[in-house]
Every structure is written in C-alpha cells, then in structure tokens.
PDB file of N, CA and C in Angstrom:
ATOM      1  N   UNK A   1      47.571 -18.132  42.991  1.00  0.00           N
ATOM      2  CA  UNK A   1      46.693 -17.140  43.577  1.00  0.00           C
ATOM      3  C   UNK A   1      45.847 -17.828  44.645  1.00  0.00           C
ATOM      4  N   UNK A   2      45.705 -17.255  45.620  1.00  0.00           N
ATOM      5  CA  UNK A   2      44.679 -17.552  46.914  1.00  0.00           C
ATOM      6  C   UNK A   2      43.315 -17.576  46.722  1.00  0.00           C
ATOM      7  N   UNK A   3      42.903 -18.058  47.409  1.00  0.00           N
ATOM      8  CA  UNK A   3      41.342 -17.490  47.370  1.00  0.00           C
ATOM      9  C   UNK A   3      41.540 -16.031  48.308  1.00  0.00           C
ATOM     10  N   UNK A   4      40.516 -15.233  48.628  1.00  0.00           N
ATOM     11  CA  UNK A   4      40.556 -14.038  49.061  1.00  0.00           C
ATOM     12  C   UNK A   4      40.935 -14.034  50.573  1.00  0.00           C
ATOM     13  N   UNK A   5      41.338 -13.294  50.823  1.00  0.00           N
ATOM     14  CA  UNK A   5      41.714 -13.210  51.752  1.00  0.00           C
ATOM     15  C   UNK A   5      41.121 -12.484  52.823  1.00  0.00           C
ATOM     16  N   UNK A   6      40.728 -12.606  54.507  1.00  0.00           N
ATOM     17  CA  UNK A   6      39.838 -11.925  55.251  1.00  0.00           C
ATOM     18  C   UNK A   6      40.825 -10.816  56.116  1.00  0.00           C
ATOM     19  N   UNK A   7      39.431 -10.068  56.932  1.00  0.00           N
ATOM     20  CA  UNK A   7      40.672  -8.685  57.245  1.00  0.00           C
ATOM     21  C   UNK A   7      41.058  -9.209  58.685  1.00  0.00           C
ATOM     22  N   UNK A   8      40.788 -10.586  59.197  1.00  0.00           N
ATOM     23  CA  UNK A   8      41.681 -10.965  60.563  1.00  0.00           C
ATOM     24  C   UNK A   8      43.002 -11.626  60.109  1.00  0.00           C
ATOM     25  N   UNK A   9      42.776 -12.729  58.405  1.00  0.00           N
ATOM     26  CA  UNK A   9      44.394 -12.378  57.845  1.00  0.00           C
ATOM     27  C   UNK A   9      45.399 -11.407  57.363  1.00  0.00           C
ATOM     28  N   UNK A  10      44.323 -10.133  57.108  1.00  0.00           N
ATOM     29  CA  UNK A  10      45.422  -9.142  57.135  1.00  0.00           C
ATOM     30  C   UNK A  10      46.096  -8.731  57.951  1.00  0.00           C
ATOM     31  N   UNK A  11      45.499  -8.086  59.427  1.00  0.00           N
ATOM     32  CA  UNK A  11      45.837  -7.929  60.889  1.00  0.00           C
ATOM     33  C   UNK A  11      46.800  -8.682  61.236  1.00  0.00           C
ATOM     34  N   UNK A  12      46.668 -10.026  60.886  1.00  0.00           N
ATOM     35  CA  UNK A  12      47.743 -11.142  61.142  1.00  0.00           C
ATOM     36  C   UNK A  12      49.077 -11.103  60.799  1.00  0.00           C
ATOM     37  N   UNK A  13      48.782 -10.352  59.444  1.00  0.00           N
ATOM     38  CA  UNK A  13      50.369 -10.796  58.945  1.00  0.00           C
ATOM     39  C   UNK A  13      50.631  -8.890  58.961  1.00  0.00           C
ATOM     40  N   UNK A  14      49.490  -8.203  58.702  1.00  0.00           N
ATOM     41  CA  UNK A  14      50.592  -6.982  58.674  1.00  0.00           C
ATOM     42  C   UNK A  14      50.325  -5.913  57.366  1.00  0.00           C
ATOM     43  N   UNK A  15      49.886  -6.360  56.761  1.00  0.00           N
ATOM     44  CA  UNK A  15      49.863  -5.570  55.580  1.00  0.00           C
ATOM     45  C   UNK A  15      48.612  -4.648  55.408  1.00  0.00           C
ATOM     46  N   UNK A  16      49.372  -3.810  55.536  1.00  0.00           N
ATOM     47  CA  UNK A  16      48.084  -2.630  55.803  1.00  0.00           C
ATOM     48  C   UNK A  16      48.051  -2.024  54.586  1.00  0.00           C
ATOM     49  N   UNK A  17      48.546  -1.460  53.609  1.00  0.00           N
ATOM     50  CA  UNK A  17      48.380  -0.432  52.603  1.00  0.00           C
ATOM     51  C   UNK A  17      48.737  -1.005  51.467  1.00  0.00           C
ATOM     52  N   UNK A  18      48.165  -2.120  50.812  1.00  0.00           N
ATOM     53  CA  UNK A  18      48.317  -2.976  49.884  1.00  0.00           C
ATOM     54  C   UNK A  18      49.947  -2.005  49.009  1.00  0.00           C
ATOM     55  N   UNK A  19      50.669  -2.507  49.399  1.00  0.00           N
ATOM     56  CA  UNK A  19      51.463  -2.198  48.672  1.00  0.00           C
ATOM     57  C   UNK A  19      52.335  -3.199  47.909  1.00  0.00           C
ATOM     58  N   UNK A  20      52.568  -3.603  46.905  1.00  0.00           N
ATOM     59  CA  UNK A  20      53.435  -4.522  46.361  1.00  0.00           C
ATOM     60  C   UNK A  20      54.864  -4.909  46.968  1.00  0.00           C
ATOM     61  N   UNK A  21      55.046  -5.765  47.446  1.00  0.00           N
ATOM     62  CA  UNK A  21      56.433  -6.572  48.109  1.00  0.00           C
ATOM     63  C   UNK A  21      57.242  -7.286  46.779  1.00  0.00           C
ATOM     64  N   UNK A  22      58.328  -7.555  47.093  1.00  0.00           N
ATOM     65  CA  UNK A  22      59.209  -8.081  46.418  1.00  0.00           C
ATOM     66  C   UNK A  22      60.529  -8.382  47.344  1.00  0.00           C
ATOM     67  N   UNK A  23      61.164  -9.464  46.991  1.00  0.00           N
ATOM     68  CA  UNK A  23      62.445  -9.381  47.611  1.00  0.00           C
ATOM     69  C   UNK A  23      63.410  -9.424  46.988  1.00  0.00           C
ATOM     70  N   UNK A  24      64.721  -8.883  47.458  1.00  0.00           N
ATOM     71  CA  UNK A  24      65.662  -8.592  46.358  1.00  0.00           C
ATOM     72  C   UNK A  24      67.095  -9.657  46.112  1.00  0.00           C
ATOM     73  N   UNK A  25      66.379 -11.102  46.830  1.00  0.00           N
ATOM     74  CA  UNK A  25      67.368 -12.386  46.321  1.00  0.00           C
ATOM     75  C   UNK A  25      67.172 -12.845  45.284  1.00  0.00           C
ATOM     76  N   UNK A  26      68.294 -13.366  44.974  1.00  0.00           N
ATOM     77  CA  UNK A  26      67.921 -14.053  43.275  1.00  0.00           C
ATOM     78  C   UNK A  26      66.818 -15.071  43.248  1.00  0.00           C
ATOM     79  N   UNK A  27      66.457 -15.690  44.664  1.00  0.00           N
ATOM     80  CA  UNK A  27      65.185 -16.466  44.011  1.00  0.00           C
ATOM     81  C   UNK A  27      64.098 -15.190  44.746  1.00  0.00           C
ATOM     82  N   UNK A  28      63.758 -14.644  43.214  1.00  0.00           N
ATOM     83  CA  UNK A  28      63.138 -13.669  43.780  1.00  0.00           C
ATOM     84  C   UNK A  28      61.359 -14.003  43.591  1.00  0.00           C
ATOM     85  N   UNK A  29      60.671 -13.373  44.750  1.00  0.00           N
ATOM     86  CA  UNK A  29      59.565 -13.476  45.112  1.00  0.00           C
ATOM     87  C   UNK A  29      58.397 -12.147  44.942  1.00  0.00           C
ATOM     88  N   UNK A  30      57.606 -12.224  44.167  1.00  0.00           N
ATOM     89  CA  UNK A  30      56.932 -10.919  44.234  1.00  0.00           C
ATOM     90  C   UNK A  30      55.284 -11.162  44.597  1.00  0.00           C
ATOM     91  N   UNK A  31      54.711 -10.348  45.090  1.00  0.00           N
ATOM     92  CA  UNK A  31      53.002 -10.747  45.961  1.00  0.00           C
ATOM     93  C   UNK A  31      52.587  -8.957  45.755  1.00  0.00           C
ATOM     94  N   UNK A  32      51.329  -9.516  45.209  1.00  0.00           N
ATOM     95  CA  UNK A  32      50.433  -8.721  45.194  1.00  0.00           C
ATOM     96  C   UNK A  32      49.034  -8.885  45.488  1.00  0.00           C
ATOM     97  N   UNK A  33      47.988  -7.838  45.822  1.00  0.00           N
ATOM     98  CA  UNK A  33      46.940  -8.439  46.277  1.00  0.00           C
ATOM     99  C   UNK A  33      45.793  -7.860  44.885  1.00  0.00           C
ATOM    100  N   UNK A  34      44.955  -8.650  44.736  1.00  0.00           N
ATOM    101  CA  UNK A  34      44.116  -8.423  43.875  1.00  0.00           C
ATOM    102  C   UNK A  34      42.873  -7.577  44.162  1.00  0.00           C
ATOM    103  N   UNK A  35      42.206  -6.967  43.486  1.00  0.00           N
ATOM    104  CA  UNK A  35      40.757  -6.265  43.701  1.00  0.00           C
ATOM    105  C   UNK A  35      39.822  -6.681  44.621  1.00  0.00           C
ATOM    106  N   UNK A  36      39.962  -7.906  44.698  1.00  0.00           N
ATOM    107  CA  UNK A  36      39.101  -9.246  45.767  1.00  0.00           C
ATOM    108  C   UNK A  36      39.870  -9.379  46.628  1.00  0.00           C
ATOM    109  N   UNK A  37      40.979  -9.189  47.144  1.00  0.00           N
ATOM    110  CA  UNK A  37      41.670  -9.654  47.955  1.00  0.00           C
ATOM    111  C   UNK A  37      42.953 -10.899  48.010  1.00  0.00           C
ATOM    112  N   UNK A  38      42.989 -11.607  47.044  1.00  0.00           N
ATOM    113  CA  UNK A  38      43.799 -12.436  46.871  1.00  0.00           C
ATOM    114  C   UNK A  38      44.700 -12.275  46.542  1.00  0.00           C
ATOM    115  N   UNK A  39      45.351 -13.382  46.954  1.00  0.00           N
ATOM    116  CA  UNK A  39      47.173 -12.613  47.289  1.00  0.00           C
ATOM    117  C   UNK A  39      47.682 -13.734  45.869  1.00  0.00           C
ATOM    118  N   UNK A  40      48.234 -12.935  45.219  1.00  0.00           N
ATOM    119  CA  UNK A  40      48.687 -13.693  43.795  1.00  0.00           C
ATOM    120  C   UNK A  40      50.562 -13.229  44.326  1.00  0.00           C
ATOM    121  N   UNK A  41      51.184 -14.786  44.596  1.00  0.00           N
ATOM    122  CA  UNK A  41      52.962 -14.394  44.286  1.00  0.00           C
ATOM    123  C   UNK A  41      53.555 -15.103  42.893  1.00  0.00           C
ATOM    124  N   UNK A  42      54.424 -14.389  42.782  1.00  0.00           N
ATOM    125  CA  UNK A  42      55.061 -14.944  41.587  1.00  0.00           C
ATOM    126  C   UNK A  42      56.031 -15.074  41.825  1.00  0.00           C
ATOM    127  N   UNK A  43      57.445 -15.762  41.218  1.00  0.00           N
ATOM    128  CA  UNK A  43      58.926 -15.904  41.151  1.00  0.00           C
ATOM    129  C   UNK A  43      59.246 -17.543  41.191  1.00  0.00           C
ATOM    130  N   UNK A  44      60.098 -17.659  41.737  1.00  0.00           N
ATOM    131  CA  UNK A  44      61.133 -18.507  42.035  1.00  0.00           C
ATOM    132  C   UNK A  44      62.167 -19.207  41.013  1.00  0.00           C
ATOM    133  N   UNK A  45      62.029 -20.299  40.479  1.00  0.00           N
ATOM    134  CA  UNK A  45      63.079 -20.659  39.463  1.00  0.00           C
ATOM    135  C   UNK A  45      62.628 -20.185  38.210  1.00  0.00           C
ATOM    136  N   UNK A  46      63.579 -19.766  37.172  1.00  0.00           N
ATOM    137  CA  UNK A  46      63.031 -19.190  36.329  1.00  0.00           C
ATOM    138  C   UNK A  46      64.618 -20.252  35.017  1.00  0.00           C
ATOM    139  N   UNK A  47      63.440 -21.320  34.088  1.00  0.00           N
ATOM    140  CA  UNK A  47      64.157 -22.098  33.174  1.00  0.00           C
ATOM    141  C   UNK A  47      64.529 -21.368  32.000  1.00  0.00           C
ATOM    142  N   UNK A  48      66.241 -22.186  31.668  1.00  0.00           N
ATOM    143  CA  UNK A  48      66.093 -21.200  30.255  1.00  0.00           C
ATOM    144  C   UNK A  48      65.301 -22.184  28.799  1.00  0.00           C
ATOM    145  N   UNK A  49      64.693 -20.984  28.277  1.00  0.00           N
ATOM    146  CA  UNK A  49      64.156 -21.413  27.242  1.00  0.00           C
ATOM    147  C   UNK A  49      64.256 -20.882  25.834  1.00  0.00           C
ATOM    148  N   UNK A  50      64.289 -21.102  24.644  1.00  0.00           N
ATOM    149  CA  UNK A  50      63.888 -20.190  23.425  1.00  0.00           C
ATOM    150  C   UNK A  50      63.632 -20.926  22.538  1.00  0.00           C
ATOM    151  N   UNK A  51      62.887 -20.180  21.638  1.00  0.00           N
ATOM    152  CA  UNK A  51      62.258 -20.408  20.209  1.00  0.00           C
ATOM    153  C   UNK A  51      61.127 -20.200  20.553  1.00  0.00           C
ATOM    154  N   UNK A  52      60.012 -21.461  20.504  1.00  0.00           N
ATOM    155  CA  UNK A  52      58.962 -21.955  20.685  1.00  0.00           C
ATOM    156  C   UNK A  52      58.723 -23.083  21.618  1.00  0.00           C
ATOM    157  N   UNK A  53      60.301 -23.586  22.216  1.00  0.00           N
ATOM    158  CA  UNK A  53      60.501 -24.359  23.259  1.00  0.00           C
ATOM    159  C   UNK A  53      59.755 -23.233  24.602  1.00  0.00           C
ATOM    160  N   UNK A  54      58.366 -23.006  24.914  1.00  0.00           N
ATOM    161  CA  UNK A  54      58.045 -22.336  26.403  1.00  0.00           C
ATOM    162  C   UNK A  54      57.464 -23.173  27.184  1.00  0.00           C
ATOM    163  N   UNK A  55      57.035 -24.053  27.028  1.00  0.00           N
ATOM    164  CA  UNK A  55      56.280 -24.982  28.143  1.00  0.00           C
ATOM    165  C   UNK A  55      57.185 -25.359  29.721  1.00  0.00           C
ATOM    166  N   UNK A  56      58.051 -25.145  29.128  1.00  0.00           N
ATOM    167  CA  UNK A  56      58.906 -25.593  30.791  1.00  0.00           C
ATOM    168  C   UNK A  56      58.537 -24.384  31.729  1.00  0.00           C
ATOM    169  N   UNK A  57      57.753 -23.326  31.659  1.00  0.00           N
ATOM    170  CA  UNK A  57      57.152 -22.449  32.934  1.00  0.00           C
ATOM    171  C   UNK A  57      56.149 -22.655  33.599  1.00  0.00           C
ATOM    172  N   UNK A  58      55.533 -23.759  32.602  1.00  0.00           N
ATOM    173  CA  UNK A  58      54.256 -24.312  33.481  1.00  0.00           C
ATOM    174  C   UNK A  58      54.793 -25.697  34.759  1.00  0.00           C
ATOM    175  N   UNK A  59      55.587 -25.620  35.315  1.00  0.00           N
ATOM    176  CA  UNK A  59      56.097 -26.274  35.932  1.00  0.00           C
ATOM    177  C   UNK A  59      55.575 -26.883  37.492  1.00  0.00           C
ATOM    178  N   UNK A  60      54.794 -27.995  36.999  1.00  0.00           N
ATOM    179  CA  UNK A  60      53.881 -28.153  39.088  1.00  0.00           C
ATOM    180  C   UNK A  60      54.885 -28.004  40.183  1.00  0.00           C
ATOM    181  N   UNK A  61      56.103 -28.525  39.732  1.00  0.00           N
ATOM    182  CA  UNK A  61      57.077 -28.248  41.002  1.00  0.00           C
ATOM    183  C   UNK A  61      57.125 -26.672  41.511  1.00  0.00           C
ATOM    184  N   UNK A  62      57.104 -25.814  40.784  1.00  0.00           N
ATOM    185  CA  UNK A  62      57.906 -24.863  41.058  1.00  0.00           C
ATOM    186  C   UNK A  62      55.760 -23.695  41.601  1.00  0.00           C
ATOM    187  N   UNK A  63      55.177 -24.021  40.765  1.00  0.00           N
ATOM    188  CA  UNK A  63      54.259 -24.337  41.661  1.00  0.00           C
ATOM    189  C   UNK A  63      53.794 -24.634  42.945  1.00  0.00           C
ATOM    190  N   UNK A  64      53.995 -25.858  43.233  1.00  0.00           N
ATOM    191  CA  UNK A  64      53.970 -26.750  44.894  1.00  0.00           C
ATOM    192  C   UNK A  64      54.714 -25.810  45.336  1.00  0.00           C
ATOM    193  N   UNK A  65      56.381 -25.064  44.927  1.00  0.00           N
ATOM    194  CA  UNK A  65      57.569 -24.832  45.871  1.00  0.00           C
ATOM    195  C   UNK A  65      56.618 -23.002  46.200  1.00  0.00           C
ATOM    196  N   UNK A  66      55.817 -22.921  45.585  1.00  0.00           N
ATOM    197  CA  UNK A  66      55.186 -20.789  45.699  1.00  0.00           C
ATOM    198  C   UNK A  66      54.084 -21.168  46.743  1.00  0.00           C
ATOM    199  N   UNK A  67      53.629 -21.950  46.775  1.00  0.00           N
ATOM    200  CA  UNK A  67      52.573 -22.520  47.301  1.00  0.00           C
ATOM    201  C   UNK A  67      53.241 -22.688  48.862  1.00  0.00           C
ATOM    202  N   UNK A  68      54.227 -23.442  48.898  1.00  0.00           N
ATOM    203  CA  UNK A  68      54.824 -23.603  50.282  1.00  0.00           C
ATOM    204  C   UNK A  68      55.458 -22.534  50.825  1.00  0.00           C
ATOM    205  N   UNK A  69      56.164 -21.456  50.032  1.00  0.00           N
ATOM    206  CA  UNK A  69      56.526 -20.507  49.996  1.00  0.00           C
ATOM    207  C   UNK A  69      55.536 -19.139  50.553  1.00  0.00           C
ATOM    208  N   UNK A  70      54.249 -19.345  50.244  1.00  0.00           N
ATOM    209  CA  UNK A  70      53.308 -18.700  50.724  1.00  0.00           C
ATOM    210  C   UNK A  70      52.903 -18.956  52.410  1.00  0.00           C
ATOM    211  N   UNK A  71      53.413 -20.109  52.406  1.00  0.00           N
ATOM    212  CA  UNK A  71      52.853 -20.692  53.711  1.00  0.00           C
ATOM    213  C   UNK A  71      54.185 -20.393  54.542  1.00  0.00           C
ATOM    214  N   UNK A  72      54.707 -20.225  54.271  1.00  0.00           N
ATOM    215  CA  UNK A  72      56.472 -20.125  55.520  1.00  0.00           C
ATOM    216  C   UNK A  72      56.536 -18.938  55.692  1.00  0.00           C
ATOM    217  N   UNK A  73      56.038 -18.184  54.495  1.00  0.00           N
ATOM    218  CA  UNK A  73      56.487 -16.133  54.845  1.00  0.00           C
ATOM    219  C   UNK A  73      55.386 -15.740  55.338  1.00  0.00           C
ATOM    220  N   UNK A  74      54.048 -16.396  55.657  1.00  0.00           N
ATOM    221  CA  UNK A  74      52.446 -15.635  55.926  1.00  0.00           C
ATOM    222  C   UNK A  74      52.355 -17.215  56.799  1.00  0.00           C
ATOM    223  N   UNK A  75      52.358 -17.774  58.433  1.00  0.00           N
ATOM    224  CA  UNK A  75      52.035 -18.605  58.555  1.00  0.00           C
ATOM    225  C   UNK A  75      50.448 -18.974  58.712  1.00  0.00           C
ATOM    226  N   UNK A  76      50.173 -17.926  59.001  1.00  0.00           N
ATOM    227  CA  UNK A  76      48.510 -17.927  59.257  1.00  0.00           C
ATOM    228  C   UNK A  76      48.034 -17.933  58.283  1.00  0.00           C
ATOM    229  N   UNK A  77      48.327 -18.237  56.859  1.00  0.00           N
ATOM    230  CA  UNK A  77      47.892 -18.397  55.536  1.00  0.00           C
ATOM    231  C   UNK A  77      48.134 -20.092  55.390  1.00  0.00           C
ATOM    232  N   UNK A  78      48.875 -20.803  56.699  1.00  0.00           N
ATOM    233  CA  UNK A  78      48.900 -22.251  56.150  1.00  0.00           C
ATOM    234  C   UNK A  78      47.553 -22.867  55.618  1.00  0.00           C
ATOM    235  N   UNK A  79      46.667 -22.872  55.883  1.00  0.00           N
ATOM    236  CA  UNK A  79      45.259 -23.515  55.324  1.00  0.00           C
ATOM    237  C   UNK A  79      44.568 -22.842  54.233  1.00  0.00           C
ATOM    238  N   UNK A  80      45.241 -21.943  53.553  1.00  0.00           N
ATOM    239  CA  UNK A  80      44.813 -21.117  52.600  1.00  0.00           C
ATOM    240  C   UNK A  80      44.417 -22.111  51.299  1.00  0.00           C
ATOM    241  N   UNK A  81      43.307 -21.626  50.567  1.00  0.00           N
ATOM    242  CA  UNK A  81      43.420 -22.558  49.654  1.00  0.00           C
ATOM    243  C   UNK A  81      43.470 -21.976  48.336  1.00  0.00           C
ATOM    244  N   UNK A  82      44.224 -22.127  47.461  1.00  0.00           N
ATOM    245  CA  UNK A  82      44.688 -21.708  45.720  1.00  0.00           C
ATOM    246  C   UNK A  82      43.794 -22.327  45.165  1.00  0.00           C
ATOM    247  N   UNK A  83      43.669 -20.947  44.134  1.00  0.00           N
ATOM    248  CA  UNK A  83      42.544 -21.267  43.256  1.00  0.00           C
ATOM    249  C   UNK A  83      43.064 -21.205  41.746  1.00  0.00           C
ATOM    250  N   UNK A  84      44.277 -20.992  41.160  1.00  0.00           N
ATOM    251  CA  UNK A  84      44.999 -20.068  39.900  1.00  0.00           C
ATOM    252  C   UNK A  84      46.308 -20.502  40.095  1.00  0.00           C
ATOM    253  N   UNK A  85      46.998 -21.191  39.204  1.00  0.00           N
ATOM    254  CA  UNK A  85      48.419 -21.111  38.724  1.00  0.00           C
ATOM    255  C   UNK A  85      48.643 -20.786  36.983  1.00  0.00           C
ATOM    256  N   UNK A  86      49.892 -20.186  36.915  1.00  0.00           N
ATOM    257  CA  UNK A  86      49.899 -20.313  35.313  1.00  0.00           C
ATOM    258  C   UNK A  86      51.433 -19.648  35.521  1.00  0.00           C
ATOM    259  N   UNK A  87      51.910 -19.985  34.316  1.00  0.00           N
ATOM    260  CA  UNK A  87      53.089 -19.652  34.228  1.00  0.00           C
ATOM    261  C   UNK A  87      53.410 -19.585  33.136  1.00  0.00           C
ATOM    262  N   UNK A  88      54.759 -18.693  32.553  1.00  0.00           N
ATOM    263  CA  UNK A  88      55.190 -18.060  31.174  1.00  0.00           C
ATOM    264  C   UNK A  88      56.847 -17.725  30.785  1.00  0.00           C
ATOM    265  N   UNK A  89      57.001 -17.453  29.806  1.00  0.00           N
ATOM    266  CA  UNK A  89      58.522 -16.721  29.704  1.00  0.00           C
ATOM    267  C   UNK A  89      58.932 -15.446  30.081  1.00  0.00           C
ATOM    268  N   UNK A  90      59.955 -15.215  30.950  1.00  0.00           N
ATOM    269  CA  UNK A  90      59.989 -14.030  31.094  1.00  0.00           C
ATOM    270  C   UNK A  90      61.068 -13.409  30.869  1.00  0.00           C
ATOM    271  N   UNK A  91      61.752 -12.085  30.532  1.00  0.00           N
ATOM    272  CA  UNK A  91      62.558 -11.438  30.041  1.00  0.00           C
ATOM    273  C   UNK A  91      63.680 -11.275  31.287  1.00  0.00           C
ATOM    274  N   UNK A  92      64.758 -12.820  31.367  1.00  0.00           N
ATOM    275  CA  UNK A  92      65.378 -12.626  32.738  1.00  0.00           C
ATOM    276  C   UNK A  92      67.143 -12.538  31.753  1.00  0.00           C
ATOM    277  N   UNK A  93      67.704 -11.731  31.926  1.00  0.00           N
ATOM    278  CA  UNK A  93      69.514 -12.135  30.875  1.00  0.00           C
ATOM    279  C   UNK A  93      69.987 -13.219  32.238  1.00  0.00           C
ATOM    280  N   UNK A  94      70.667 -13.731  31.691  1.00  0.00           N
ATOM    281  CA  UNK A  94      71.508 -14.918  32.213  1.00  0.00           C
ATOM    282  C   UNK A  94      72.258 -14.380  33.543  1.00  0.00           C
ATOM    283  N   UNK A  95      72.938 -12.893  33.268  1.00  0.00           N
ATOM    284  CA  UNK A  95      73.686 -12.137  34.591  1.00  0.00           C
ATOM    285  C   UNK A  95      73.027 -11.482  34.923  1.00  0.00           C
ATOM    286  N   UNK A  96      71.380 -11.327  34.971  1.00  0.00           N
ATOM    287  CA  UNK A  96      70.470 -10.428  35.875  1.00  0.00           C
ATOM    288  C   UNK A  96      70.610  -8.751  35.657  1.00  0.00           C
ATOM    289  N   UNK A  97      71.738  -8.948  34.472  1.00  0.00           N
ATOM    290  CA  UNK A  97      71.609  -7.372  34.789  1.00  0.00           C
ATOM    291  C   UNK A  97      70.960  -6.966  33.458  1.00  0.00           C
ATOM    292  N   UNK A  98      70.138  -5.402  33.656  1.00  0.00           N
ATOM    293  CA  UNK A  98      69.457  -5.250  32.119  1.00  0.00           C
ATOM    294  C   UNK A  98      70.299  -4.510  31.703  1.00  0.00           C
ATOM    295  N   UNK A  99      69.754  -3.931  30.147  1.00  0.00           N
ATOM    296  CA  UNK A  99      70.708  -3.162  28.818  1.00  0.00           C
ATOM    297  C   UNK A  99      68.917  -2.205  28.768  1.00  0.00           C
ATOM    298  N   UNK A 100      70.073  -1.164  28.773  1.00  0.00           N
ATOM    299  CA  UNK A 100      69.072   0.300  28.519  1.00  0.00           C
ATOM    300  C   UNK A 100      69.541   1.387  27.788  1.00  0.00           C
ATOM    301  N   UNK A 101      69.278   1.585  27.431  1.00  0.00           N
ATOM    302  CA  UNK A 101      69.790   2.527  26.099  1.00  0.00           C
ATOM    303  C   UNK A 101      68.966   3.664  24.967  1.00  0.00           C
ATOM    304  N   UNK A 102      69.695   4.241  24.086  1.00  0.00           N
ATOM    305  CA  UNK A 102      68.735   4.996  23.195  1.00  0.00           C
ATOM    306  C   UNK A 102      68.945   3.454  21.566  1.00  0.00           C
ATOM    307  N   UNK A 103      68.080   3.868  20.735  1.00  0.00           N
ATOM    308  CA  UNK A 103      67.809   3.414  19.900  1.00  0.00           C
ATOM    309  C   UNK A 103      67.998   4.158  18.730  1.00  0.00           C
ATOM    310  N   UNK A 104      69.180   4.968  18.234  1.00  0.00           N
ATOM    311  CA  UNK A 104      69.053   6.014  17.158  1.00  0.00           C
ATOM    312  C   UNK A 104      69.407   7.060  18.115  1.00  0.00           C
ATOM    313  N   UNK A 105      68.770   8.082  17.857  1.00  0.00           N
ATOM    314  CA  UNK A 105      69.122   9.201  18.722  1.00  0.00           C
ATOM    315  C   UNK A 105      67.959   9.261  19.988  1.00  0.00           C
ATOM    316  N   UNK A 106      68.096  10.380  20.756  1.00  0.00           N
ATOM    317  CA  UNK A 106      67.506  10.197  21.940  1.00  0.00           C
ATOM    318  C   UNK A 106      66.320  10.577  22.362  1.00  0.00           C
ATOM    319  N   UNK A 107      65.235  10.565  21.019  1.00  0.00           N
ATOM    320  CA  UNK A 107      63.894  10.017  21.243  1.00  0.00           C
ATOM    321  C   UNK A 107      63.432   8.593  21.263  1.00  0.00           C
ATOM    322  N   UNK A 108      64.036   7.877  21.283  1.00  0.00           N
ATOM    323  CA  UNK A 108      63.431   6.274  21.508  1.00  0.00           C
ATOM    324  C   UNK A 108      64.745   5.784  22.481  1.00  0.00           C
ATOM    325  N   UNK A 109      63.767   5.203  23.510  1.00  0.00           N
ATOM    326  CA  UNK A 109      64.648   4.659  24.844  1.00  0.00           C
ATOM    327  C   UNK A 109      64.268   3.404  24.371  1.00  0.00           C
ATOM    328  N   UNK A 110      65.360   1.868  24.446  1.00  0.00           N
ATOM    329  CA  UNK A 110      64.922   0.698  25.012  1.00  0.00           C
ATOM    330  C   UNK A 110      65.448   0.462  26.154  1.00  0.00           C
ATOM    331  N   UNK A 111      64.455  -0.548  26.919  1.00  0.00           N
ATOM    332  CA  UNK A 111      64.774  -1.539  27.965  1.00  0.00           C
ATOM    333  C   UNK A 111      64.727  -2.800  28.222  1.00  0.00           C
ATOM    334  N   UNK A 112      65.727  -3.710  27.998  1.00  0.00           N
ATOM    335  CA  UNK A 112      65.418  -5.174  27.827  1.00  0.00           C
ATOM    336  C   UNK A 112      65.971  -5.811  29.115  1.00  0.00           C
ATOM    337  N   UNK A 113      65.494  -6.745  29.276  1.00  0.00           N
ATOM    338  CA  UNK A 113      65.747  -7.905  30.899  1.00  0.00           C
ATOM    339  C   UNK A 113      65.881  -7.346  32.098  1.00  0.00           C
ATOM    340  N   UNK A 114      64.777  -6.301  32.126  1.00  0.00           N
ATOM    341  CA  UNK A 114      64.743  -5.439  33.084  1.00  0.00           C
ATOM    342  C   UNK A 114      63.874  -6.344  34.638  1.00  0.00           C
ATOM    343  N   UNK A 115      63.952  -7.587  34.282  1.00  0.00           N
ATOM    344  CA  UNK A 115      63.633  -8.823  35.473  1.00  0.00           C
ATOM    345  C   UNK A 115      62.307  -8.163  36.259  1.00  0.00           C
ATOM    346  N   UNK A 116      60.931  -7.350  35.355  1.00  0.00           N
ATOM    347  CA  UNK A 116      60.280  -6.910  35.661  1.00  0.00           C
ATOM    348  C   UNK A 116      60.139  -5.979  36.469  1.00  0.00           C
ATOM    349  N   UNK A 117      61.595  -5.114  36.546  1.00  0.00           N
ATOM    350  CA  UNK A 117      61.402  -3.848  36.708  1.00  0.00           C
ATOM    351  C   UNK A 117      61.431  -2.809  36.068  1.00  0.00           C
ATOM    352  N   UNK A 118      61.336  -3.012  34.395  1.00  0.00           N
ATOM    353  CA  UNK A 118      61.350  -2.369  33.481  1.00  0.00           C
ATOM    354  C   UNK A 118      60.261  -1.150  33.798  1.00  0.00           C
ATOM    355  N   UNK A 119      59.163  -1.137  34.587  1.00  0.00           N
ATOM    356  CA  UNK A 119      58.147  -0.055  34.640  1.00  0.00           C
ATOM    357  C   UNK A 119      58.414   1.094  35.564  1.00  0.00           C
ATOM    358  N   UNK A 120      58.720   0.179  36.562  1.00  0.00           N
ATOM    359  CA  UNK A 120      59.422   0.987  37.414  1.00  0.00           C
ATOM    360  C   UNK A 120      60.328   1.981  37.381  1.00  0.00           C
TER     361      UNK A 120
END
C-alpha cells in the first residue's frame, strides 16, 4: 500500500472514478484505492501451499516485484513511498478455473477458487 496519494497524481495517471482495475494475465494484478487515497495492489506469484504450511505468502521478493510493478504501470508514482505489505493464502485451483455448483438441491450455491472473483 502507498502512502496517499495527491489529486496532481491522479490527473497524471488517469483515474478518475475510483474504480477497481485488474488485469486479466495470469500474473494477475489488482489496485484499489483506499478511503485516504492510497493505492493498495495485490497479485503476482501466488505459492502452493497446505495444511498449516502458509508462511510462504509473506514473501519480500514478491513484495519488492508489486512495488516495482507499481512503479512501471503509474510512472509518476516512481518516488512513491509504501507504507503496508502483508500477504496470505488464497483460494487459486492449480488450472485457474473455479467449480460452482448447487450443494443438495438448489437452495445452497457453492463457489470455490473463484481467484477472487467469487463476489462478483
């Protein structure tokens, strides 16, 4: 996450109607802006993990690589300075694709590895 961001960096890059971005490559990238203004992205490599094995998401590399990543797609954000990293497990299947279905009959829907577009 950024520190906040001012409205001659918005002008700059473009984003007028805070709307949530995403891109739709497998190293996928998602940015949103916060209440304050700060531009929080998320994505890129995503490790496999299970059990209680989760620590491999806290990863500084992949970190450093969102961080630089921020700076190549927004250049006028190069001097930006981060204030927030954290990282977690997330519900990705191995072939990207999700399983959706009923559960019993067709009052209970599930949706699993919906690669956080389950809300949507």
């Amino acid at each position: 996450m950024t520190e906040p961001l001012n409205e001659g960096q918005f002008q700059e890059i473009g984003w007028r109607n805070r709307q949530g971005i995403e891109d739709a490559r497998n190293l996928v990238h998602y940015y949103r802006l916060t209440s304050d203004n700060r531009l929080v992205m998320g994505g890129r490599d995503v490790s496999l993990s299970y059990g209680s094995d989760m620590d491999r998401d806290l990863n500084p590399v992949t970190f450093e690589g969102l961080k630089n990543d921020v700076r190549e797609i927004f250049p006028i954000l190069r001097d930006i300075k981060f204030t927030h990293e954290w990282g977690g497990p997330v519900s990705v299947p191995l072939d990207m694709a999700p399983a959706i279905g009923y559960a019993g009959d067709k009052n209970v829907v599930y949706s699993l590895g919906t690669v956080g577009h389950g809300v949507a």
